[in-house]
N, C-alpha and C. Protein backbone atom coordinates (compact mmCIF):
# COMPACT_ATOMS: atom_id res chain seq x y z
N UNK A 1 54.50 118.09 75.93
CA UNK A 1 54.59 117.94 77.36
C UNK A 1 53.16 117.96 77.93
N UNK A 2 53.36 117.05 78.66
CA UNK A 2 51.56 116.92 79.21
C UNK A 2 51.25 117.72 80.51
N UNK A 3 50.23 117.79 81.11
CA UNK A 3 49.90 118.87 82.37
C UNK A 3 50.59 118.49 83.47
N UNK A 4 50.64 117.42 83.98
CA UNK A 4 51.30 117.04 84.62
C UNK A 4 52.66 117.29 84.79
N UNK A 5 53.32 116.44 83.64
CA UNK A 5 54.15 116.96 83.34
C UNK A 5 55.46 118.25 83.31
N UNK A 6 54.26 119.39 83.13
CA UNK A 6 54.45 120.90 83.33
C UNK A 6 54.67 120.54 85.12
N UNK A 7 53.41 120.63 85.72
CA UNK A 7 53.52 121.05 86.90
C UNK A 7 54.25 120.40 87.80
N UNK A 8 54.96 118.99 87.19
CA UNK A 8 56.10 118.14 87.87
C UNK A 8 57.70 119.11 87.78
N UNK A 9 57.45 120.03 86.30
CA UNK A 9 58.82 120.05 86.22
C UNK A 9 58.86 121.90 86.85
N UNK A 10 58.16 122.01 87.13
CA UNK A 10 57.95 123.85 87.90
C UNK A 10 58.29 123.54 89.12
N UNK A 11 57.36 122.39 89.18
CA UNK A 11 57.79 122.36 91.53
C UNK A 11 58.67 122.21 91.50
N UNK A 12 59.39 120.95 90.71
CA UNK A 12 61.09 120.93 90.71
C UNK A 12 61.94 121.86 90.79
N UNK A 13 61.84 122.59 89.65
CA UNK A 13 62.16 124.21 89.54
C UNK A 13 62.40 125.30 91.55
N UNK A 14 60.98 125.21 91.32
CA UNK A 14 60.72 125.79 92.99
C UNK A 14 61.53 125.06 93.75
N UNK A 15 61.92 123.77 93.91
CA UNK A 15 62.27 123.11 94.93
C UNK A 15 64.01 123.54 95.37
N UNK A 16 64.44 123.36 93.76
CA UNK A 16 66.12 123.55 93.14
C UNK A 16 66.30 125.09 93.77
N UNK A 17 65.46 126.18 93.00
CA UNK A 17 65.50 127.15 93.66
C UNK A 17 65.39 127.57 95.44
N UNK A 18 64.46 127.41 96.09
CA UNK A 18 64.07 127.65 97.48
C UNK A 18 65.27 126.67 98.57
N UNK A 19 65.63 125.09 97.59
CA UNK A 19 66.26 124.29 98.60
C UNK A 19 64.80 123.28 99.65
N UNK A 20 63.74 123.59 99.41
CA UNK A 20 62.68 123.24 100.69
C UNK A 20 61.90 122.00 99.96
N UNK A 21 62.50 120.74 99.54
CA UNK A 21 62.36 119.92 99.05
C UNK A 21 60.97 119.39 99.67
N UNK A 22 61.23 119.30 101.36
CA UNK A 22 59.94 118.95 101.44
C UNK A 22 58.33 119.68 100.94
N UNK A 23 58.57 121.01 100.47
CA UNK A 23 57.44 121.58 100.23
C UNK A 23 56.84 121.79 98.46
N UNK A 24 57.59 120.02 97.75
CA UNK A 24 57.21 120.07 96.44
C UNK A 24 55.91 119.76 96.26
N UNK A 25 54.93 118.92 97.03
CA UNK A 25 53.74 119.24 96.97
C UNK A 25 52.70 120.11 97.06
N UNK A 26 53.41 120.89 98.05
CA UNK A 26 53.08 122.54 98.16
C UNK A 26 52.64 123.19 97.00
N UNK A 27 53.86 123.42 96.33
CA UNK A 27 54.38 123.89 95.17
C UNK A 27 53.38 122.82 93.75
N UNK A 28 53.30 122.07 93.64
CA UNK A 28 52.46 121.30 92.97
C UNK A 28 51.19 121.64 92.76
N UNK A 29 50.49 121.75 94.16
CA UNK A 29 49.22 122.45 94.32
C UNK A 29 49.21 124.13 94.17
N UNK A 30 49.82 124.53 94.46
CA UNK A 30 49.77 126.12 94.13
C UNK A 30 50.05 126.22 92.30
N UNK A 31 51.06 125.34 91.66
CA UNK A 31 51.31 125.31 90.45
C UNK A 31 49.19 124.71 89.46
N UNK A 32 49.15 123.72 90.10
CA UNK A 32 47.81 123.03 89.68
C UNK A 32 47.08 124.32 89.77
N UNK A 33 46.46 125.05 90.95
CA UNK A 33 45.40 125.91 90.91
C UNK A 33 46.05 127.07 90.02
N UNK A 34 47.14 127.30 89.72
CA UNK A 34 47.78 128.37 88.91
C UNK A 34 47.28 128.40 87.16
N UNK A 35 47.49 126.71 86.85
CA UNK A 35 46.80 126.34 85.50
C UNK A 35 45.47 126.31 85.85
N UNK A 36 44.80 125.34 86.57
CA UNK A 36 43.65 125.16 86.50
C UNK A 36 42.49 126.46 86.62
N UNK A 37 42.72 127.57 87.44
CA UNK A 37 42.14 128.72 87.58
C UNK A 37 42.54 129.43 86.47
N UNK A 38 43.97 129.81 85.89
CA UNK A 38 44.24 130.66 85.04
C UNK A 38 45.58 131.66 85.51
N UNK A 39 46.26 131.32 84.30
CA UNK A 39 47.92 132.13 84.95
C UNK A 39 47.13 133.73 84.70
N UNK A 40 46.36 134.10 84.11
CA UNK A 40 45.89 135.76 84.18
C UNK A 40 44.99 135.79 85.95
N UNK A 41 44.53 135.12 86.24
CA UNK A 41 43.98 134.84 87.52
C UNK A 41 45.36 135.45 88.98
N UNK A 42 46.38 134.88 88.58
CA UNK A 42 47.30 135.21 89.87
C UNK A 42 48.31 136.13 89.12
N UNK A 43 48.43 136.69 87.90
CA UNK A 43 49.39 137.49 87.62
C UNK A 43 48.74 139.01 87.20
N UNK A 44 47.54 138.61 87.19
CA UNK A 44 46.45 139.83 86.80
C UNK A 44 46.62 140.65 87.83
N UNK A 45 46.53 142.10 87.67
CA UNK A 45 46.70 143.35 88.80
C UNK A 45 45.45 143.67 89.08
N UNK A 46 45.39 143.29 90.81
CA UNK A 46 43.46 143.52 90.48
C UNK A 46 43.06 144.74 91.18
N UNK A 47 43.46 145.74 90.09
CA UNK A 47 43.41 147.14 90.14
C UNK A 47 41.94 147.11 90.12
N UNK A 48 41.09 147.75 90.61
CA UNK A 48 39.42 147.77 90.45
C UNK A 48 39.58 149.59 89.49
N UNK A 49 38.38 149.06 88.64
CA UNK A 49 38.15 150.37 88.37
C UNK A 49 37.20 151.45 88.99
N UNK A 50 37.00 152.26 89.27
CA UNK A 50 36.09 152.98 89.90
C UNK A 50 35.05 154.34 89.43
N UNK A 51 33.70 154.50 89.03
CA UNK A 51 32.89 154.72 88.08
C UNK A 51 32.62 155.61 89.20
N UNK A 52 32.74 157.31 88.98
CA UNK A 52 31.76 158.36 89.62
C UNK A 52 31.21 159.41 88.63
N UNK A 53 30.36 159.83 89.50
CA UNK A 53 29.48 160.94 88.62
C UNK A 53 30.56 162.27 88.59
N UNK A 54 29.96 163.03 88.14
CA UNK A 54 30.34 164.31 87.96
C UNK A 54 30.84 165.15 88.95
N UNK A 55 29.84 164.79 89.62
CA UNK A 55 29.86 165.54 91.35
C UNK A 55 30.63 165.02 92.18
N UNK A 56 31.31 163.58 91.92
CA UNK A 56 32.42 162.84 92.78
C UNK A 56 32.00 161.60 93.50
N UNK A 57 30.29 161.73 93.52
CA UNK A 57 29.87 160.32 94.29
C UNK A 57 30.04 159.23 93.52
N UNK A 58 31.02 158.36 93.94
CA UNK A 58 31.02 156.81 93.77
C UNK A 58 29.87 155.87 93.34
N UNK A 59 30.07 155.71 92.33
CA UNK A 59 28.57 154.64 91.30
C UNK A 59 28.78 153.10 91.98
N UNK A 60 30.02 152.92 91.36
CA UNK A 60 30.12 151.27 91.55
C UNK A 60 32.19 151.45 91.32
N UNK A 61 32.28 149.79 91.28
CA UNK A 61 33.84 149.47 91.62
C UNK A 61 33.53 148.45 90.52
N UNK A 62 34.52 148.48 89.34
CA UNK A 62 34.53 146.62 88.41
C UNK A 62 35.66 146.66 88.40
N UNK A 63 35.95 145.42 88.27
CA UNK A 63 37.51 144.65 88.18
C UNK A 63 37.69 144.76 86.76
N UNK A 64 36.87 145.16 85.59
CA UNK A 64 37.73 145.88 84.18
C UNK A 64 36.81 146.28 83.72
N UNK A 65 37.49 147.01 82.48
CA UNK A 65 36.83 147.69 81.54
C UNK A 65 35.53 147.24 81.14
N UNK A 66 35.70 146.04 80.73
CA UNK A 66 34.67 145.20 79.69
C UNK A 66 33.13 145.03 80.73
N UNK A 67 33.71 144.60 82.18
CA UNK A 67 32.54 144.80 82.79
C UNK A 67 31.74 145.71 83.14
N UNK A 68 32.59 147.36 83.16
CA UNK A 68 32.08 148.46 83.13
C UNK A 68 31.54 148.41 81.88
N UNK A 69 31.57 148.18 80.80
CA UNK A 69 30.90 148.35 79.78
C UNK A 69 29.64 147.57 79.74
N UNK A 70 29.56 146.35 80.34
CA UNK A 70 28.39 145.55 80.47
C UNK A 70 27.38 146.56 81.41
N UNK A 71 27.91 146.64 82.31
CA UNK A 71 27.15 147.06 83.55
C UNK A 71 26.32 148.58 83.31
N UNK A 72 27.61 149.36 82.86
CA UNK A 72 26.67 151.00 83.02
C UNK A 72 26.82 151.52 81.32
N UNK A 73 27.08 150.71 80.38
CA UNK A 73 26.85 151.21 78.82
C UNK A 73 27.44 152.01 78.44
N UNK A 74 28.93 151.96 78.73
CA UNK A 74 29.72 152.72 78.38
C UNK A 74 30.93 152.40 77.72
N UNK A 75 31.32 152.64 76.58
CA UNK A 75 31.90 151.50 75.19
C UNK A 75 33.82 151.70 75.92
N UNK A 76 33.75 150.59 75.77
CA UNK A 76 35.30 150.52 76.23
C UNK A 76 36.32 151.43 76.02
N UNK A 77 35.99 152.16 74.66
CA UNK A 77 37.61 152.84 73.85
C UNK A 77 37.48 154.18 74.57
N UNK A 78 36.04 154.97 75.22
CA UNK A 78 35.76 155.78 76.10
C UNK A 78 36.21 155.83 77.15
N UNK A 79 36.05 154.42 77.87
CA UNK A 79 36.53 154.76 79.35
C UNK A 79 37.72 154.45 79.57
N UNK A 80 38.55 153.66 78.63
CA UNK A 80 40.29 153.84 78.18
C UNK A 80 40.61 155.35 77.91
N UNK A 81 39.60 156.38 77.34
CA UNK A 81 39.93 157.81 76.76
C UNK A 81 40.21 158.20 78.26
N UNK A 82 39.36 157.92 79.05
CA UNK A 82 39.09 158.72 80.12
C UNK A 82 39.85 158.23 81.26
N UNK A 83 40.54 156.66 81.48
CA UNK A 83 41.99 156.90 82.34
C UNK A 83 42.97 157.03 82.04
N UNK A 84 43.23 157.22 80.22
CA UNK A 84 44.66 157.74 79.68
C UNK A 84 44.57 158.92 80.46
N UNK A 85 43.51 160.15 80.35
CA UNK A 85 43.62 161.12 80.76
C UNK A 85 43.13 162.18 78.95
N UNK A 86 43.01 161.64 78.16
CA UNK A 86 42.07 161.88 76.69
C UNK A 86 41.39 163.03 77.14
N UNK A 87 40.44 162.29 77.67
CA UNK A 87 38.91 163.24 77.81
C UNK A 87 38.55 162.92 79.50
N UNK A 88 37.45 163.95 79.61
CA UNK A 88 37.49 164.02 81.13
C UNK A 88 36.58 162.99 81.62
N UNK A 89 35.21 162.54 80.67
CA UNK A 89 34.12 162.14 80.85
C UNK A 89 33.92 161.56 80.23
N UNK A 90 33.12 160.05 80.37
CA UNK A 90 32.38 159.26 79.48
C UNK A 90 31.04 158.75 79.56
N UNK A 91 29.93 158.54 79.17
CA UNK A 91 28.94 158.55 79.72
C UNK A 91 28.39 159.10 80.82
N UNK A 92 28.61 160.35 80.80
CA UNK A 92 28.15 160.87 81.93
C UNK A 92 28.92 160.77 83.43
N UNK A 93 30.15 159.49 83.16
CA UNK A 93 30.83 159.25 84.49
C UNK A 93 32.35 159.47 84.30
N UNK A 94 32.86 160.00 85.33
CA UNK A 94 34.31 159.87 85.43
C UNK A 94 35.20 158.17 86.00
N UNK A 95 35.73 157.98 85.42
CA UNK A 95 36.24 156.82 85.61
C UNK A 95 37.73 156.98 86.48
N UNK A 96 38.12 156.38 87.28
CA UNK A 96 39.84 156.19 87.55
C UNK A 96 40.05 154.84 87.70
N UNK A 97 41.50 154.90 88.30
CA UNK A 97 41.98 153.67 88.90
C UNK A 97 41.94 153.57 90.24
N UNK A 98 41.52 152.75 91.23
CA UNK A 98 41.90 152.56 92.62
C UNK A 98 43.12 152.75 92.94
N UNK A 99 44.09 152.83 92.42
CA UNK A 99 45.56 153.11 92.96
C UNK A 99 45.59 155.07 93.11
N UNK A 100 44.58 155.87 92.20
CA UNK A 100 44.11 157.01 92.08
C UNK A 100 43.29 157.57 92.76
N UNK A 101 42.91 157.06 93.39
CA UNK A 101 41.40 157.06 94.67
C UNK A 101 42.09 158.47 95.15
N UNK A 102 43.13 158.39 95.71
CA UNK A 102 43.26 159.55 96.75
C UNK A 102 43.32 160.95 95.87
N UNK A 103 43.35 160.51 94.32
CA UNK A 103 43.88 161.98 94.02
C UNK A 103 42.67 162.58 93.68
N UNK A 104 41.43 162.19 93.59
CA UNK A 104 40.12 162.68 93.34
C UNK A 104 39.83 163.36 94.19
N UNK A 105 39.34 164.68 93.78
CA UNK A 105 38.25 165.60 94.73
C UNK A 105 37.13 164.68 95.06
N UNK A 106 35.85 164.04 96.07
CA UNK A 106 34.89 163.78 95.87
C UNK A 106 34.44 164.88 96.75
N UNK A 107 32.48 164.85 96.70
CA UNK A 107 31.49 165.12 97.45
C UNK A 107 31.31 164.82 98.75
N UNK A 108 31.48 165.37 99.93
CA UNK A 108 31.44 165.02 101.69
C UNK A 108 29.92 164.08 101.53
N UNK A 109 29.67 163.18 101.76
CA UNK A 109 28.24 162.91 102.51
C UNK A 109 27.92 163.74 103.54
N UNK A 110 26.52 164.25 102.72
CA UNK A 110 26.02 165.30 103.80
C UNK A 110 25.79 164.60 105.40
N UNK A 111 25.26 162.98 105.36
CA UNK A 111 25.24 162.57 106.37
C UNK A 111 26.62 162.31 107.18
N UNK A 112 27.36 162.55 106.42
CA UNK A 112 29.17 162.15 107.28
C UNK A 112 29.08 163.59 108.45
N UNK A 113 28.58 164.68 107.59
CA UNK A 113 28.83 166.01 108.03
C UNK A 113 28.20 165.88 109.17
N UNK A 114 26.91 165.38 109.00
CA UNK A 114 26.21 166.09 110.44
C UNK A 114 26.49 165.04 111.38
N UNK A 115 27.14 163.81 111.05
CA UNK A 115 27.91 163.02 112.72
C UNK A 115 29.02 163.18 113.25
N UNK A 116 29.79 164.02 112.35
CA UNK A 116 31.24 164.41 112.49
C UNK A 116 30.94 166.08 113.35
N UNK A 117 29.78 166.31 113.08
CA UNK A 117 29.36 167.86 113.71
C UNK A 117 29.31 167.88 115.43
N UNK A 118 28.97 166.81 115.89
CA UNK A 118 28.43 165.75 116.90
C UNK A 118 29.87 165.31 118.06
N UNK A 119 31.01 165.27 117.31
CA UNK A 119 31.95 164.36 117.60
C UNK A 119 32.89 165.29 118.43
């Protein structure tokens, strides 16, 4: 089956399903950028990961593992240890998930303090 092909017989699909015949081109183009970008592209969970120190201040945010490993040198099977919940620390940083954000203790910015002192 050729590309086309595929994405002739999905809109169809969409169309049979929804009933909204007029919107098979719609569906065509959303199907096209679906292959052409990458089905991990729109089905991927774009959970960010989130890299802090010890003390709770926020390093950086990557969209996965592998790039945290590029970025701050910290070997993948580590910072998997460390959002199973394994070990606490990996290179020096605590790692979570953004869906986890709230359950972290962090550090106040001392500068938050003294405008909130103000208010």
């Amino acid at each position: 089956m050729t590309h086309m092909e595929v994405i002739n017989k999905l809109a169809g699909e969409m169309t049979r399903i929804t009933g909204e015949i007029d919107h098979i081109d719609t569906y065509r183009w959303f199907i096209r950028q679906a292959l052409d970008i990458g089905i991990n592209h729109f089905t991927q969970n774009s959970e960010e990961i989130i890299a802090m120190t010890k003390a709770g201040v926020e390093v950086g945010r990557f969209k996965s593992v592998k790039d945290v490993e590029k970025k701050l040198g910290v070997r993948e099977c580590n910072i998997h240890q460390v959002l199973s919940g394994s070990n606490h620390t990996a290179g020096g940083y605590i790692f979570i998930r953004s869906k986890d954000w709230h359950l972290i203790p962090r550090q106040t910015d001392p500068e938050e303090l003294n405008e909130n002192q103000f208010k």
